[in-house]
C-alpha atoms as a PDB file:
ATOM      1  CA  UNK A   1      38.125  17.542   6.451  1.00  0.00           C
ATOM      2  CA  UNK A   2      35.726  16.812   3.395  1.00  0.00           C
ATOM      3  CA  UNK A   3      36.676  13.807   1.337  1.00  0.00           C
ATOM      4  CA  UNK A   4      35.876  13.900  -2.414  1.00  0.00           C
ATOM      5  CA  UNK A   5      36.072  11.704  -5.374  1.00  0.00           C
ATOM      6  CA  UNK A   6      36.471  12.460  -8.759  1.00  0.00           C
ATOM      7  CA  UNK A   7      34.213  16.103  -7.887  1.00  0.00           C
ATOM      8  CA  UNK A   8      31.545  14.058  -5.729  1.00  0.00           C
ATOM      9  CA  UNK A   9      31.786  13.720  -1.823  1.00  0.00           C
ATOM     10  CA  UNK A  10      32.888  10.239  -0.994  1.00  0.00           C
ATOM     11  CA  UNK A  11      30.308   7.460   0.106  1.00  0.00           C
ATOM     12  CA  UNK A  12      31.336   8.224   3.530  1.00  0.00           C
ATOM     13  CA  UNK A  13      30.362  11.159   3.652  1.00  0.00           C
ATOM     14  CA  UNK A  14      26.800  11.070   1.779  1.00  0.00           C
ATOM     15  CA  UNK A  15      25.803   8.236   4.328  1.00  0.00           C
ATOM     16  CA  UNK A  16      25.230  10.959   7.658  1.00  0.00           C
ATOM     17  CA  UNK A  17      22.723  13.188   5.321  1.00  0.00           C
ATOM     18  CA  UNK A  18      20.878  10.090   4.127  1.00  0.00           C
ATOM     19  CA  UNK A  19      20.017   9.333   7.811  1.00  0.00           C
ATOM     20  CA  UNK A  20      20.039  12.565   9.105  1.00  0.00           C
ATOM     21  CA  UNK A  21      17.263  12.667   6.665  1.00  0.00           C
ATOM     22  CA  UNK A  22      15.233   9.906   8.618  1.00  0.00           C
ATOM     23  CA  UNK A  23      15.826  11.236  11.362  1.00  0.00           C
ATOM     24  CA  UNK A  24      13.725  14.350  10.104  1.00  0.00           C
ATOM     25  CA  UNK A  25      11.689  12.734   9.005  1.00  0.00           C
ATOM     26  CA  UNK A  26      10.664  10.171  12.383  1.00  0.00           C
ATOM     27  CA  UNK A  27      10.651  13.232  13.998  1.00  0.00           C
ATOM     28  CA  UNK A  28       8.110  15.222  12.419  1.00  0.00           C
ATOM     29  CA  UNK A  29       5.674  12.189  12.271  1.00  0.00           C
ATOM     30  CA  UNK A  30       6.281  11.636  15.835  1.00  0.00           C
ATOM     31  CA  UNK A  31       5.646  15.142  16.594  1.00  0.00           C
ATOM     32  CA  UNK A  32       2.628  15.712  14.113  1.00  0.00           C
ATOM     33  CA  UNK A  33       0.984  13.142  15.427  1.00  0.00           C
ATOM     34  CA  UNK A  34       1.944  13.895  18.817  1.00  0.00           C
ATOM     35  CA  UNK A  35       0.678  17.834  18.495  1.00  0.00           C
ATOM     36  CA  UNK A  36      -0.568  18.358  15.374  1.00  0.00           C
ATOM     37  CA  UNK A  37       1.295  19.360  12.346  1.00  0.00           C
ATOM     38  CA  UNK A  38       0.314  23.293  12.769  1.00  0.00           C
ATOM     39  CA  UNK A  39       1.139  23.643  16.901  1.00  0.00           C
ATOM     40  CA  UNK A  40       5.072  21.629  15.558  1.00  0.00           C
ATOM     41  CA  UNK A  41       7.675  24.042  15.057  1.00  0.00           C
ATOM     42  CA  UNK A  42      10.153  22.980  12.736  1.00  0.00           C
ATOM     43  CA  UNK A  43      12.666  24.167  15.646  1.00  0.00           C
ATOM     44  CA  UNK A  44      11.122  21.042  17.632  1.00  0.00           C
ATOM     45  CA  UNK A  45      11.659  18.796  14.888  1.00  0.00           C
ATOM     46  CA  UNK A  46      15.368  19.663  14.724  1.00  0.00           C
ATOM     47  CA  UNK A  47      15.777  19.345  18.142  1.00  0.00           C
ATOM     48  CA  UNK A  48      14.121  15.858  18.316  1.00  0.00           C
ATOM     49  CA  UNK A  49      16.202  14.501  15.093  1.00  0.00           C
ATOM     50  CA  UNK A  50      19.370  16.071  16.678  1.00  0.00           C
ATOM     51  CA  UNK A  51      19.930  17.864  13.576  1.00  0.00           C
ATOM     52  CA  UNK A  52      20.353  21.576  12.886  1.00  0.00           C
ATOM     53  CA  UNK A  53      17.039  23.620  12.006  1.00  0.00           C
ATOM     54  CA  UNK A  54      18.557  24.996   8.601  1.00  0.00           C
ATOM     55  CA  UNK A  55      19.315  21.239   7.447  1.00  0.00           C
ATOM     56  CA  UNK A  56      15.124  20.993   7.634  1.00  0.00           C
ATOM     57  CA  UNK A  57      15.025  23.295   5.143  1.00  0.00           C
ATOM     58  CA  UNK A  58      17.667  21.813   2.886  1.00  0.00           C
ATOM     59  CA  UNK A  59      15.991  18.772   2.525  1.00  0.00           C
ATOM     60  CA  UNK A  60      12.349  20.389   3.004  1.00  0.00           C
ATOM     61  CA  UNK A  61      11.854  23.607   1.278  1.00  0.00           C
ATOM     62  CA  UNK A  62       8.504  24.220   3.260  1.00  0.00           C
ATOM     63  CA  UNK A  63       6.906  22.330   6.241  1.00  0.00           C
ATOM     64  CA  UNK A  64       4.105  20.866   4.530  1.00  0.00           C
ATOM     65  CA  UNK A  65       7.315  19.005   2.077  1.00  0.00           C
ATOM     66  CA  UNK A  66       7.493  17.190   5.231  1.00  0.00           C
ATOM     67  CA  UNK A  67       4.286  15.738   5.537  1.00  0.00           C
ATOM     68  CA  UNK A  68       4.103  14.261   1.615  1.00  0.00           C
ATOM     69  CA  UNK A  69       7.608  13.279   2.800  1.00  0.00           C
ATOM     70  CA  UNK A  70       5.637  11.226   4.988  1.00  0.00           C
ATOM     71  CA  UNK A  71       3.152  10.126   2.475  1.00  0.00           C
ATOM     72  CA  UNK A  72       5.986   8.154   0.883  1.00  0.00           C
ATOM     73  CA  UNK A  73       7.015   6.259   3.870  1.00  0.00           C
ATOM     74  CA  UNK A  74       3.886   4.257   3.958  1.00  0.00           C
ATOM     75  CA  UNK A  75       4.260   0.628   2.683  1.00  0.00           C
ATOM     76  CA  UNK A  76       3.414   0.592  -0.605  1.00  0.00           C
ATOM     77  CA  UNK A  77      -0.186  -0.771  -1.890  1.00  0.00           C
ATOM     78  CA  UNK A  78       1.074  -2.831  -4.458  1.00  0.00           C
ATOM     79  CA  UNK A  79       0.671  -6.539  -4.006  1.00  0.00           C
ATOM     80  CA  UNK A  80       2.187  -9.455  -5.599  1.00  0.00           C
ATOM     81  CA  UNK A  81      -0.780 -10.547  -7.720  1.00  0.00           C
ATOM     82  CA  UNK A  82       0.348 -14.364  -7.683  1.00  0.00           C
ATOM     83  CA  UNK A  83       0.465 -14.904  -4.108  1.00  0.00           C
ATOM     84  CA  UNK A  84      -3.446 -13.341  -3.732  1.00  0.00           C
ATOM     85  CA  UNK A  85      -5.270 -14.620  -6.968  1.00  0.00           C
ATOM     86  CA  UNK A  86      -7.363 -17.561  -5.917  1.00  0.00           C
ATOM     87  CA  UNK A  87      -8.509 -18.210  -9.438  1.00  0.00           C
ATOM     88  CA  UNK A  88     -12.499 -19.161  -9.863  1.00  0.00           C
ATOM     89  CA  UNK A  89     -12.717 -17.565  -6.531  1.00  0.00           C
ATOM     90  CA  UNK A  90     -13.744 -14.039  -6.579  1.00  0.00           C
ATOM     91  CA  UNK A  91     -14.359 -13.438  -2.974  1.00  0.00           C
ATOM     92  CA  UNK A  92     -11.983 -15.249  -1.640  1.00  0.00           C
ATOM     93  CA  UNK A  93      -9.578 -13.473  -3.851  1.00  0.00           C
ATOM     94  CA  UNK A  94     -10.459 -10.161  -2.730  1.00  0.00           C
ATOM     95  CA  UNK A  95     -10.817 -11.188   1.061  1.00  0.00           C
ATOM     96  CA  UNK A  96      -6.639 -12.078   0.810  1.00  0.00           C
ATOM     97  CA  UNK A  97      -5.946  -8.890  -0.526  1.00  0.00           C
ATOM     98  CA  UNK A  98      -8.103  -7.277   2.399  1.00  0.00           C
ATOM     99  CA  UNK A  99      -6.138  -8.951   4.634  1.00  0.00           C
ATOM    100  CA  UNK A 100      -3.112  -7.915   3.076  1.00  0.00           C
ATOM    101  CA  UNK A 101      -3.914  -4.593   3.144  1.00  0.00           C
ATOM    102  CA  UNK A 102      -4.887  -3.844   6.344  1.00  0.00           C
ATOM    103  CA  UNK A 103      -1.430  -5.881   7.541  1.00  0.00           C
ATOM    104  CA  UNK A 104       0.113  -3.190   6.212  1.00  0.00           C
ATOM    105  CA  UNK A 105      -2.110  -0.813   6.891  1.00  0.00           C
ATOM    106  CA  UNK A 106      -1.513  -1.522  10.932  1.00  0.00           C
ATOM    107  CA  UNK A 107       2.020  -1.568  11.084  1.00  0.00           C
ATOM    108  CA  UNK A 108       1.636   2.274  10.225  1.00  0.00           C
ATOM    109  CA  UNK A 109      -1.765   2.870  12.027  1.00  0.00           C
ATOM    110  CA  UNK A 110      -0.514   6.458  13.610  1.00  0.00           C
ATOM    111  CA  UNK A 111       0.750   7.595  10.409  1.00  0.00           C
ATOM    112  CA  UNK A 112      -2.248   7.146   8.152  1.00  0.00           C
ATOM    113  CA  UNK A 113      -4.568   9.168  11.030  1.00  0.00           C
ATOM    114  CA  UNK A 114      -2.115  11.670  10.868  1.00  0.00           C
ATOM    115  CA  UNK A 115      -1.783  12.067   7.306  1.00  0.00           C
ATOM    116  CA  UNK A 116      -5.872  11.865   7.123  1.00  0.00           C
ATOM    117  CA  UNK A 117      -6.000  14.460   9.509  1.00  0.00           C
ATOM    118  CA  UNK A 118      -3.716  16.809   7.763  1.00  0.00           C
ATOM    119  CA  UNK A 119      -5.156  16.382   4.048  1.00  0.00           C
ATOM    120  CA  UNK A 120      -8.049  18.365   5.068  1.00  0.00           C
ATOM    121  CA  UNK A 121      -5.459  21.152   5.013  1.00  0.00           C
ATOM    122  CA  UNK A 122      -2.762  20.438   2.468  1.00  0.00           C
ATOM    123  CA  UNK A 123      -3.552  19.596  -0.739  1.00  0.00           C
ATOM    124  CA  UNK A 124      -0.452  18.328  -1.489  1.00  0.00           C
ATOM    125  CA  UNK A 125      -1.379  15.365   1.168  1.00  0.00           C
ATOM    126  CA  UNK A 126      -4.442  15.338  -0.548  1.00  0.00           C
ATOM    127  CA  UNK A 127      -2.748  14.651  -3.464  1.00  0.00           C
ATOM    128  CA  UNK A 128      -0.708  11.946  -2.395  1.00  0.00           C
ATOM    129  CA  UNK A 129      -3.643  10.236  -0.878  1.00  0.00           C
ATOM    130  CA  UNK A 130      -5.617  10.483  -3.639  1.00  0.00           C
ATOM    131  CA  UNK A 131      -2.848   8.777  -5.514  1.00  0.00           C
ATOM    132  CA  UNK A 132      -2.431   5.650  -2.647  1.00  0.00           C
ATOM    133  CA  UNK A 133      -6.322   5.491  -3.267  1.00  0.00           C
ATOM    134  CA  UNK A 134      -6.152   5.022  -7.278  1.00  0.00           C
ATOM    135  CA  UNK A 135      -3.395   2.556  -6.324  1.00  0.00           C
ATOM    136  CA  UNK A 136      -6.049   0.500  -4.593  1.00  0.00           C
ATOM    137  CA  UNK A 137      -8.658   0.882  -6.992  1.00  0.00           C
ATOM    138  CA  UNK A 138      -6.359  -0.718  -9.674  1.00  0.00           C
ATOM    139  CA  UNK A 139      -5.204  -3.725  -7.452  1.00  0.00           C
ATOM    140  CA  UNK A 140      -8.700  -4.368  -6.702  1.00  0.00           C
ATOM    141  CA  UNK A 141      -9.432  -4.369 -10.462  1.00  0.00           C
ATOM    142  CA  UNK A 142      -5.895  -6.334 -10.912  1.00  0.00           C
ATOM    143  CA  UNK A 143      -7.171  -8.947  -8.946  1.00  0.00           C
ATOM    144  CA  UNK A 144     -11.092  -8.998  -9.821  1.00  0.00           C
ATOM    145  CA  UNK A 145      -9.848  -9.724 -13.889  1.00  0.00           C
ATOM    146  CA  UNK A 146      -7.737 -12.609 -12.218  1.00  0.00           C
ATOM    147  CA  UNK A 147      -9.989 -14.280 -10.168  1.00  0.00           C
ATOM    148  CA  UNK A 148     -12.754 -14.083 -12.177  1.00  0.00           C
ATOM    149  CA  UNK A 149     -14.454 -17.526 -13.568  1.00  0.00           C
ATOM    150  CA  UNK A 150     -15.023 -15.886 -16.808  1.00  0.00           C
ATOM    151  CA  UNK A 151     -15.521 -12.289 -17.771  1.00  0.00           C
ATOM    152  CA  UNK A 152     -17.159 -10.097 -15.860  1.00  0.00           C
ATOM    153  CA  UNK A 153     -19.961  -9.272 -17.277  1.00  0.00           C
ATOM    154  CA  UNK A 154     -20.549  -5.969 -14.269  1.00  0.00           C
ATOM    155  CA  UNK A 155     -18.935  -2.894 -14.393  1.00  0.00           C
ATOM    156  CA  UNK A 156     -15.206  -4.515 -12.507  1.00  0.00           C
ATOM    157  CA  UNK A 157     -14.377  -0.301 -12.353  1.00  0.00           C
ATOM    158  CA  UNK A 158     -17.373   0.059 -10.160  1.00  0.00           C
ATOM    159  CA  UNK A 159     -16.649  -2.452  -8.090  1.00  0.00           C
ATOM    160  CA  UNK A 160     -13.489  -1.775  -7.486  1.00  0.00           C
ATOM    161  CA  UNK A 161     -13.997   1.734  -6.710  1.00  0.00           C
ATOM    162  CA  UNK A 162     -16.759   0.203  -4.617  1.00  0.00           C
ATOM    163  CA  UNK A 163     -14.275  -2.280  -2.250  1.00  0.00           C
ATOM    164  CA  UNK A 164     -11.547   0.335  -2.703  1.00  0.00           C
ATOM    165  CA  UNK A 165     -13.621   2.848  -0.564  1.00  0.00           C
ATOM    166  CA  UNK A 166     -14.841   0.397   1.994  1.00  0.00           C
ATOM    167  CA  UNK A 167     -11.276  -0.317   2.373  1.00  0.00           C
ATOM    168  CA  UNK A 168     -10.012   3.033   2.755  1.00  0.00           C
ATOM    169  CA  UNK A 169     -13.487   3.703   5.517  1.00  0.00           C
ATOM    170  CA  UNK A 170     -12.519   0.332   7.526  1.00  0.00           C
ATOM    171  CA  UNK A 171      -9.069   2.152   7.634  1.00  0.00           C
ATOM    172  CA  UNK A 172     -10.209   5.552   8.389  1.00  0.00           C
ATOM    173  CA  UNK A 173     -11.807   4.239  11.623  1.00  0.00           C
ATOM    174  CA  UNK A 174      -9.391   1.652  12.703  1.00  0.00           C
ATOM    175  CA  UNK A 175      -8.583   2.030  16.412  1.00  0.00           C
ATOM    176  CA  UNK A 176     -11.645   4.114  16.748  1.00  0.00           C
ATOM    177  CA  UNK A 177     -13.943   2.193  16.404  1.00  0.00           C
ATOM    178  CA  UNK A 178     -15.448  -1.687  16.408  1.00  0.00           C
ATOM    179  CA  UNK A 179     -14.191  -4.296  13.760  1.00  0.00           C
ATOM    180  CA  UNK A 180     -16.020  -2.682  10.853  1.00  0.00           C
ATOM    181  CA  UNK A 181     -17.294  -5.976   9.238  1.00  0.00           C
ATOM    182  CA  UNK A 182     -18.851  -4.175   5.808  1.00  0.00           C
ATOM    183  CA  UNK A 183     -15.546  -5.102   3.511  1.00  0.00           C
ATOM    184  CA  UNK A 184     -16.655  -8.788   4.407  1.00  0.00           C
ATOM    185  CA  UNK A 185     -20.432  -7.853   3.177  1.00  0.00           C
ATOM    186  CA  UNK A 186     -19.094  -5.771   0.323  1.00  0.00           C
ATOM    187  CA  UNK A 187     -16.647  -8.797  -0.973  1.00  0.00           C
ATOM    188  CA  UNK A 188     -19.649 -11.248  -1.073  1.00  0.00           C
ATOM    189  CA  UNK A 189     -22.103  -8.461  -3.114  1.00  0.00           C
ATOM    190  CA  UNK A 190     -18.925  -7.478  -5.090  1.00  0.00           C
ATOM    191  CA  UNK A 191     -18.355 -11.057  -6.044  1.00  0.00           C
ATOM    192  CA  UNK A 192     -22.272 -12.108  -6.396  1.00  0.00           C
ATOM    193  CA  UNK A 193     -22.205  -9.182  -9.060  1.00  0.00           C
ATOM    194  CA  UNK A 194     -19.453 -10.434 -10.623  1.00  0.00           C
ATOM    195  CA  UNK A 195     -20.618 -14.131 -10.972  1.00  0.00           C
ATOM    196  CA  UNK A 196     -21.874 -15.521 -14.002  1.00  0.00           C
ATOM    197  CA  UNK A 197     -25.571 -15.208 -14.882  1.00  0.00           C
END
């Protein structure tokens, strides 16, 4: 029997749907990246999330809702400006919020390849990527404009567009590849540029 307050179903009830939810939702990432978002019926997904195929659909109009879906469950980019500004110390600024970044960036290694691999094919991943990547690009400025000695008199849009992609490379071929040590070359160039003169 359905319980309802005033019109609205109870708390008690809402809670299964918000984690039958999740459970779509771990499912499909565990799947995509286990066999590729195109071979991943959403039949499989139901089955794994022990949820009924139709409830995919009411909380995902179409497939690719899933993977943006996905898109939001990374950690967010945003870092607490305070506990990364070393001020008067533009590279060792930026080298903190490196670090801080790819911290987060490892706790959901398979999910970013995944969601790499898929934007080549749905813009709407695209999108959202593009979006985590303008994130960056701001923090990086964010924290520049803190750090700096006095203002910079380079372009600090440039630059961080500059660290921003190194960042989002280093990323790209985590797990694939050898420590890639150019974010620790680009912070010292960034923050030579950015010096007085």
């Amino acid at each position: 029997m359905r319980e309802f307050t005033a019109g609205k179903p109870s708390r008690r009830r809402r809670a299964p749907a918000a984690s039958a939810r999740e459970r779509i939702l771990s499912a499909a990432g565990e799947l995509f990246a286990e066999s590729g978002f195109a071979a991943t019926p959403t039949s499989r997904i139901a089955e794994r999330a022990g949820v009924p195929k139709g409830l995919i659909h009411y909380y995902f109009r179409r497939k690719p809702d899933l993977l943006v879906a996905l898109v939001d469950r990374l950690p967010a980019e945003r870092v607490d400006v305070r506990r990364i500004v070393v001020p008067g110390d533009v590279a060792g600024t930026l080298r903190r919020l490196v670090a801080e970044l790819d911290r987060r960036f490892e706790a959901t290694l398979p999910l970013h390849h995944l969601l790499w691999r898929e934007a080549d094919t749905h813009s709407a991943v695209r999108r959202a990527l593009r979006e985590r990547f303008r994130a960056v690009v701001a923090q990086v400025r964010e924290v520049v404009t803190a750090a700096a000695p006095a203002p910079a008199r380079a372009d600090v849009d440039t630059a961080a567009v500059l660290l921003a992609r190194v960042i989002d490379h280093r990323h790209a071929v985590a797990g694939r590849a050898e420590h890639d040590e150019s974010a620790d070359r680009e912070i010292e160039f960034i923050a030579r540029g950015l010096g007085p003169r």
